[in-house]
C-alpha atoms as a PDB file:
ATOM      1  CA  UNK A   1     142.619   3.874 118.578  1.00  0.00           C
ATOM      2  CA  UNK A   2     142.068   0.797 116.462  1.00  0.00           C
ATOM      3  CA  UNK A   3     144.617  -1.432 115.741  1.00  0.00           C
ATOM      4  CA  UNK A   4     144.536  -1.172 111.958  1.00  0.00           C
ATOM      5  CA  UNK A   5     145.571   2.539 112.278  1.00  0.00           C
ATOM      6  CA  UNK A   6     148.249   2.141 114.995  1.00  0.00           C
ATOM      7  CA  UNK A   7     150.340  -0.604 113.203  1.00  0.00           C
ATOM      8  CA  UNK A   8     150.778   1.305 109.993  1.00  0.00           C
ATOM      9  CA  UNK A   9     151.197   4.300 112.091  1.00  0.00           C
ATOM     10  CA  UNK A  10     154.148   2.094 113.991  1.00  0.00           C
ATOM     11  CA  UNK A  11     155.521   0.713 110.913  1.00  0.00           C
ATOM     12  CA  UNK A  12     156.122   4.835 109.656  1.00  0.00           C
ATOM     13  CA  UNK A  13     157.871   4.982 112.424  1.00  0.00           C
ATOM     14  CA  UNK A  14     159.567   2.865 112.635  1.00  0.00           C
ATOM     15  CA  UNK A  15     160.586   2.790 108.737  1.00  0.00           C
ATOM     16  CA  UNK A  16     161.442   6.755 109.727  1.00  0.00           C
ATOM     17  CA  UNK A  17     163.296   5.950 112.579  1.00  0.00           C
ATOM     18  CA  UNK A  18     165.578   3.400 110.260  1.00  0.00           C
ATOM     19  CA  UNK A  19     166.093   6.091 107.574  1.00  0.00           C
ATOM     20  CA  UNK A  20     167.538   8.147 110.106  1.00  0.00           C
ATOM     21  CA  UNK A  21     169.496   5.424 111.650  1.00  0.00           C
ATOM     22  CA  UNK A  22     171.323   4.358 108.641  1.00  0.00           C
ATOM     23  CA  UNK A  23     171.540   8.082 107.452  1.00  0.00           C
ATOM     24  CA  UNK A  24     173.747   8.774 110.371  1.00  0.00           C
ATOM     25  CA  UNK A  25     176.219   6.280 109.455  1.00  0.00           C
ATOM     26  CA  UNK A  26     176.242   6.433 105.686  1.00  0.00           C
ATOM     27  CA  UNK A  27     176.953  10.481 105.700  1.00  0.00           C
ATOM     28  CA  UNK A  28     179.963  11.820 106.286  1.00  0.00           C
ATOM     29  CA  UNK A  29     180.409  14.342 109.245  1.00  0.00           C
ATOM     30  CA  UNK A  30     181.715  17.115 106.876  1.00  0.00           C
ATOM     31  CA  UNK A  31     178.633  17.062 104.420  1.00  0.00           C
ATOM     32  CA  UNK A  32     176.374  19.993 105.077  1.00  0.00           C
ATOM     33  CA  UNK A  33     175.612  23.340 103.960  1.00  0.00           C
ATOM     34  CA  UNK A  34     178.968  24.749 103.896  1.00  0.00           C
ATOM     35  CA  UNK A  35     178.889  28.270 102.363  1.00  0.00           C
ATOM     36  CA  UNK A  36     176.848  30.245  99.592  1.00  0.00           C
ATOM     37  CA  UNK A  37     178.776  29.192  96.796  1.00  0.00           C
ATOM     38  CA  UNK A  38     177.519  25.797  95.774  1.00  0.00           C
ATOM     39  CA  UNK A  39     173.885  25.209  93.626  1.00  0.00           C
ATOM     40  CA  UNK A  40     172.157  23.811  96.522  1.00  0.00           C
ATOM     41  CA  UNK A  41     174.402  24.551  99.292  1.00  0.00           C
ATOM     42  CA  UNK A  42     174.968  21.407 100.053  1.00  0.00           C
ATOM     43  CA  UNK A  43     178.401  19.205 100.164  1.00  0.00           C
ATOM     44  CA  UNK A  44     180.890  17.841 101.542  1.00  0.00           C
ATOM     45  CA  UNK A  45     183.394  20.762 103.236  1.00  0.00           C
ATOM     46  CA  UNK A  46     186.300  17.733 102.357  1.00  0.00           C
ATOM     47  CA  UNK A  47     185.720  17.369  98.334  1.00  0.00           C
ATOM     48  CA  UNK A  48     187.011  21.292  98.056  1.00  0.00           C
ATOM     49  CA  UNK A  49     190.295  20.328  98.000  1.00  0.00           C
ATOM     50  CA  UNK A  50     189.730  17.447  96.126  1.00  0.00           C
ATOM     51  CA  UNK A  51     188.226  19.766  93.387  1.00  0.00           C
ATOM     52  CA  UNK A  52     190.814  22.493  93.907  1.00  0.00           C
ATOM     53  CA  UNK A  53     193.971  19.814  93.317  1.00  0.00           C
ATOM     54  CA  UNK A  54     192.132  17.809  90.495  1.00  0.00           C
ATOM     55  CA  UNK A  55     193.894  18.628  87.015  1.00  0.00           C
ATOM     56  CA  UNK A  56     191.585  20.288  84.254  1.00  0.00           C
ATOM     57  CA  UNK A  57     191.744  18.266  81.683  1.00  0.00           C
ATOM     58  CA  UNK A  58     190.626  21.014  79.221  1.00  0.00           C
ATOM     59  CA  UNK A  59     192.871  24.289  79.000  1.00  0.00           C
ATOM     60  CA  UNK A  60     191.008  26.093  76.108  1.00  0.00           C
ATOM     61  CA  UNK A  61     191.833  28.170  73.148  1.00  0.00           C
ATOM     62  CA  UNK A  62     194.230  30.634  75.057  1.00  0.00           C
ATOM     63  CA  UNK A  63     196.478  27.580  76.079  1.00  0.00           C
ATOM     64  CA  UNK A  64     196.793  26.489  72.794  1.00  0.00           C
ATOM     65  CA  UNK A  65     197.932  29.713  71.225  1.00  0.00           C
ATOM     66  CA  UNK A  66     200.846  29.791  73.615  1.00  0.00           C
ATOM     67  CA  UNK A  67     202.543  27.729  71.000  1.00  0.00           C
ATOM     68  CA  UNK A  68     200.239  27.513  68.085  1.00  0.00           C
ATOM     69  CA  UNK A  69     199.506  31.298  67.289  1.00  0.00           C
ATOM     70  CA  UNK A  70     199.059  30.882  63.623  1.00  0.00           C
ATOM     71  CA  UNK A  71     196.513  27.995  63.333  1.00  0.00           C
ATOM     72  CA  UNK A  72     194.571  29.935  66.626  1.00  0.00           C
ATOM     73  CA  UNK A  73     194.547  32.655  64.192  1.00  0.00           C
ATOM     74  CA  UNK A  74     193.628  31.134  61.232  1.00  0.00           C
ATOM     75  CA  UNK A  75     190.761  29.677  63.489  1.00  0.00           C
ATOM     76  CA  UNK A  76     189.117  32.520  64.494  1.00  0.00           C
ATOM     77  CA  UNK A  77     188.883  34.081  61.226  1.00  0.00           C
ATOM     78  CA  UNK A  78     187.107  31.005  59.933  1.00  0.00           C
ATOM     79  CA  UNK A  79     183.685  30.206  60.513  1.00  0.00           C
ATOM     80  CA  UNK A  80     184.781  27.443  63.271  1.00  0.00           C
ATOM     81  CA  UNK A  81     185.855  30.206  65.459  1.00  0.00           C
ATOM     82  CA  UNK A  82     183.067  28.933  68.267  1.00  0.00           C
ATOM     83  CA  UNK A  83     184.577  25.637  68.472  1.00  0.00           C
ATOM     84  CA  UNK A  84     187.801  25.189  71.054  1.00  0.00           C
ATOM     85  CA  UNK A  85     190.943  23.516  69.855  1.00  0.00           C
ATOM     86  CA  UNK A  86     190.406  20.355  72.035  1.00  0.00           C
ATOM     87  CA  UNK A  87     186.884  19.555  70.106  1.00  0.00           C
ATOM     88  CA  UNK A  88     188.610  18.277  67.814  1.00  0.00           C
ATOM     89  CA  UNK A  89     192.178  17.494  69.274  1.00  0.00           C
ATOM     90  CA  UNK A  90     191.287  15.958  72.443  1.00  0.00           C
ATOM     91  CA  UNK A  91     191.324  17.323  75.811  1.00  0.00           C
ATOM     92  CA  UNK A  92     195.174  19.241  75.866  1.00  0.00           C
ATOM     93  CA  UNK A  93     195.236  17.820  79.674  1.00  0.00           C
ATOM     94  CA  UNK A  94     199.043  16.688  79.227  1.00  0.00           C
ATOM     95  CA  UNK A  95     199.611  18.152  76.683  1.00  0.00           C
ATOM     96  CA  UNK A  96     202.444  19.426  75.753  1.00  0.00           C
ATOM     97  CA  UNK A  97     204.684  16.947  78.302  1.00  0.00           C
ATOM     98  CA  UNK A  98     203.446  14.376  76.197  1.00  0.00           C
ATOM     99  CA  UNK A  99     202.527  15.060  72.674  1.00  0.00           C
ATOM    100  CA  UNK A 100     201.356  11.736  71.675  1.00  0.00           C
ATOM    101  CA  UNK A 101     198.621  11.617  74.007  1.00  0.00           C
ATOM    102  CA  UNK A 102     196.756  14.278  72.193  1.00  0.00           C
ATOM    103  CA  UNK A 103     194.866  12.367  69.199  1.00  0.00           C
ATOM    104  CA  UNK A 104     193.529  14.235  66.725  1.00  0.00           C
ATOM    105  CA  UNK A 105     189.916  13.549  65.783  1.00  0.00           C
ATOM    106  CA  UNK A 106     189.837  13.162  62.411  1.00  0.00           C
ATOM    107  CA  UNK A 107     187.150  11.125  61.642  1.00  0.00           C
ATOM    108  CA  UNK A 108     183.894  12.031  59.386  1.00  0.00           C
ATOM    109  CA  UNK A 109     181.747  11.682  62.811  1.00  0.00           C
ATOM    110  CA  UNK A 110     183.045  14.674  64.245  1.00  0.00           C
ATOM    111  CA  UNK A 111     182.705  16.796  61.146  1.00  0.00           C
ATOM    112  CA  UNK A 112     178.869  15.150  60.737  1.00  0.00           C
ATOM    113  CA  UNK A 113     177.776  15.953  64.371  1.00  0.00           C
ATOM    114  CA  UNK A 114     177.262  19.661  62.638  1.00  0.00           C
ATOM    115  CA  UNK A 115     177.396  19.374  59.189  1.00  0.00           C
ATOM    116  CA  UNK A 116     174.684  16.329  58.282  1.00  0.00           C
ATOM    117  CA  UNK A 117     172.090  18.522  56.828  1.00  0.00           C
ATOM    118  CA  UNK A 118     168.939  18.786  59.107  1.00  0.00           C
ATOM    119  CA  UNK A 119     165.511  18.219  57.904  1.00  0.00           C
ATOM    120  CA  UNK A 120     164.085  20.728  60.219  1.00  0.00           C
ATOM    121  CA  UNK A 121     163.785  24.756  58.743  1.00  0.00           C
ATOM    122  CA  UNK A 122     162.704  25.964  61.960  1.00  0.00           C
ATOM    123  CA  UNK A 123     166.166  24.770  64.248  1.00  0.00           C
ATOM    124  CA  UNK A 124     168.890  27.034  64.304  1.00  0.00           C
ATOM    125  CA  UNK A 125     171.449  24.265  63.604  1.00  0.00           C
ATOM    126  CA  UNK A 126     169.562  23.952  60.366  1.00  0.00           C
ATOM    127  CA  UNK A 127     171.343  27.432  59.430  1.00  0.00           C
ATOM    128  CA  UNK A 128     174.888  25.348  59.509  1.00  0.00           C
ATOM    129  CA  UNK A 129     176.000  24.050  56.197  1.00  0.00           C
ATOM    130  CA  UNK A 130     175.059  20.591  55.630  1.00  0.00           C
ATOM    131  CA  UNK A 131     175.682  17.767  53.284  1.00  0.00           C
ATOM    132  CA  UNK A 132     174.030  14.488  52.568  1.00  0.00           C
ATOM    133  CA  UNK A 133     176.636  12.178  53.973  1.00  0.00           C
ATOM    134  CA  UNK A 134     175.425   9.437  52.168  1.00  0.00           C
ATOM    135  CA  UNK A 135     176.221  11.317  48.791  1.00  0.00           C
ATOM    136  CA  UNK A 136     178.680  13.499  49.660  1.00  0.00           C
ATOM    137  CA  UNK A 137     181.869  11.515  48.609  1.00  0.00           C
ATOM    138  CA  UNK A 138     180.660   8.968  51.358  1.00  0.00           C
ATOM    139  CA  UNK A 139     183.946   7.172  51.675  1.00  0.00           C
ATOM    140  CA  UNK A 140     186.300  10.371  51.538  1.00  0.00           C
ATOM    141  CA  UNK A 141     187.436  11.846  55.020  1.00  0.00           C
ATOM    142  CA  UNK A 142     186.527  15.529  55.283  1.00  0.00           C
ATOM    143  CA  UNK A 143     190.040  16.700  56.316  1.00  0.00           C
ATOM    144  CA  UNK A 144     191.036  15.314  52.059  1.00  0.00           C
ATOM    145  CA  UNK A 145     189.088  17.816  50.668  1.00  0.00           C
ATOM    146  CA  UNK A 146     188.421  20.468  53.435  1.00  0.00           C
ATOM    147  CA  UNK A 147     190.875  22.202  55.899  1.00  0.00           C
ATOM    148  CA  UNK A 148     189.131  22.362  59.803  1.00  0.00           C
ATOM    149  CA  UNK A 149     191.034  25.582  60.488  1.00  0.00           C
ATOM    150  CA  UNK A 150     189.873  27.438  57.477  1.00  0.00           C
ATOM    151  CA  UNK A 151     186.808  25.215  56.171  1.00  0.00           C
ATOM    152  CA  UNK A 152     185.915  27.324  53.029  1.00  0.00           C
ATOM    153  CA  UNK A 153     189.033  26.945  51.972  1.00  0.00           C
ATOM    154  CA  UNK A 154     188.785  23.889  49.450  1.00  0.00           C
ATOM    155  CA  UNK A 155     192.418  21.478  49.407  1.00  0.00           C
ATOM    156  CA  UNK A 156     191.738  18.616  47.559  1.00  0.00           C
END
């Protein structure tokens, strides 16, 4: 063969060779396909009990009735009954060891990530109730007027 085919040809190799070089050191000996029960079967056999011993930081709607039956309740009879507790109250990961850590979200952001009305008939958010927020008392928090847990109710 010519040497204009052979030197590319080397310099694969060679390039292939180096992939598999550095591949052997930079993966661990543990990563593989380790069981059915992953996406693509492959991980690393150490991260499941790294996963199994990490602390959910969400605990959903069932956690939070434990001690807040009544506002659960009034939830889910409201037209917010899709959206879990910690959407709004932060993630209920220490919650309640330490109270203050849970923030409540009460900012007209959160309430506008639904309710800005949509310009678009055909998308199924466009079926949520929306306001203009620029004329919409524009410099009134929602939570004044409206209450999250029962938003048809009107309080101011």
């Amino acid at each position: 063969m010519k040497n204009h085919v052979l030197r590319p040809l080397w310099v694969a190799l060679a390039a292939i060779a180096l992939i598999l070089v550095a591949r052997h050191f930079m993966v661990p000996d543990d990563f593989g396909v380790n069981g059915e029960n992953f996406t693509y079967g492959f991980h690393r056999l150490g991260s499941v009990d790294d996963w199994k011993n990490f602390k959910s930081k969400y605990r959903g709607r069932e956690y939070c009735q434990e001690c807040h039956e009544e506002k659960v309740t009034e939830n889910n009879a409201s037209k917010h009954n899709i959206i879990q507790c910690e959407n709004c109250h932060g993630p209920a990961i220490d919650h309640p060891d330490d109270p203050e850590t849970l923030e409540i979200d009460t900012s007209r952001d959160l309430c506008l990530r639904c309710h800005s009305a949509l310009p678009y008939p055909d998308n199924p958010r466009s079926k949520i109730k929306g306001i203009d927020p620029d004329k919409h008392n524009h410099d009134t928090e929602c939570i004044e007027c409206h209450n999250p847990h029962n938003p048809a109710l009107e309080e101011g």
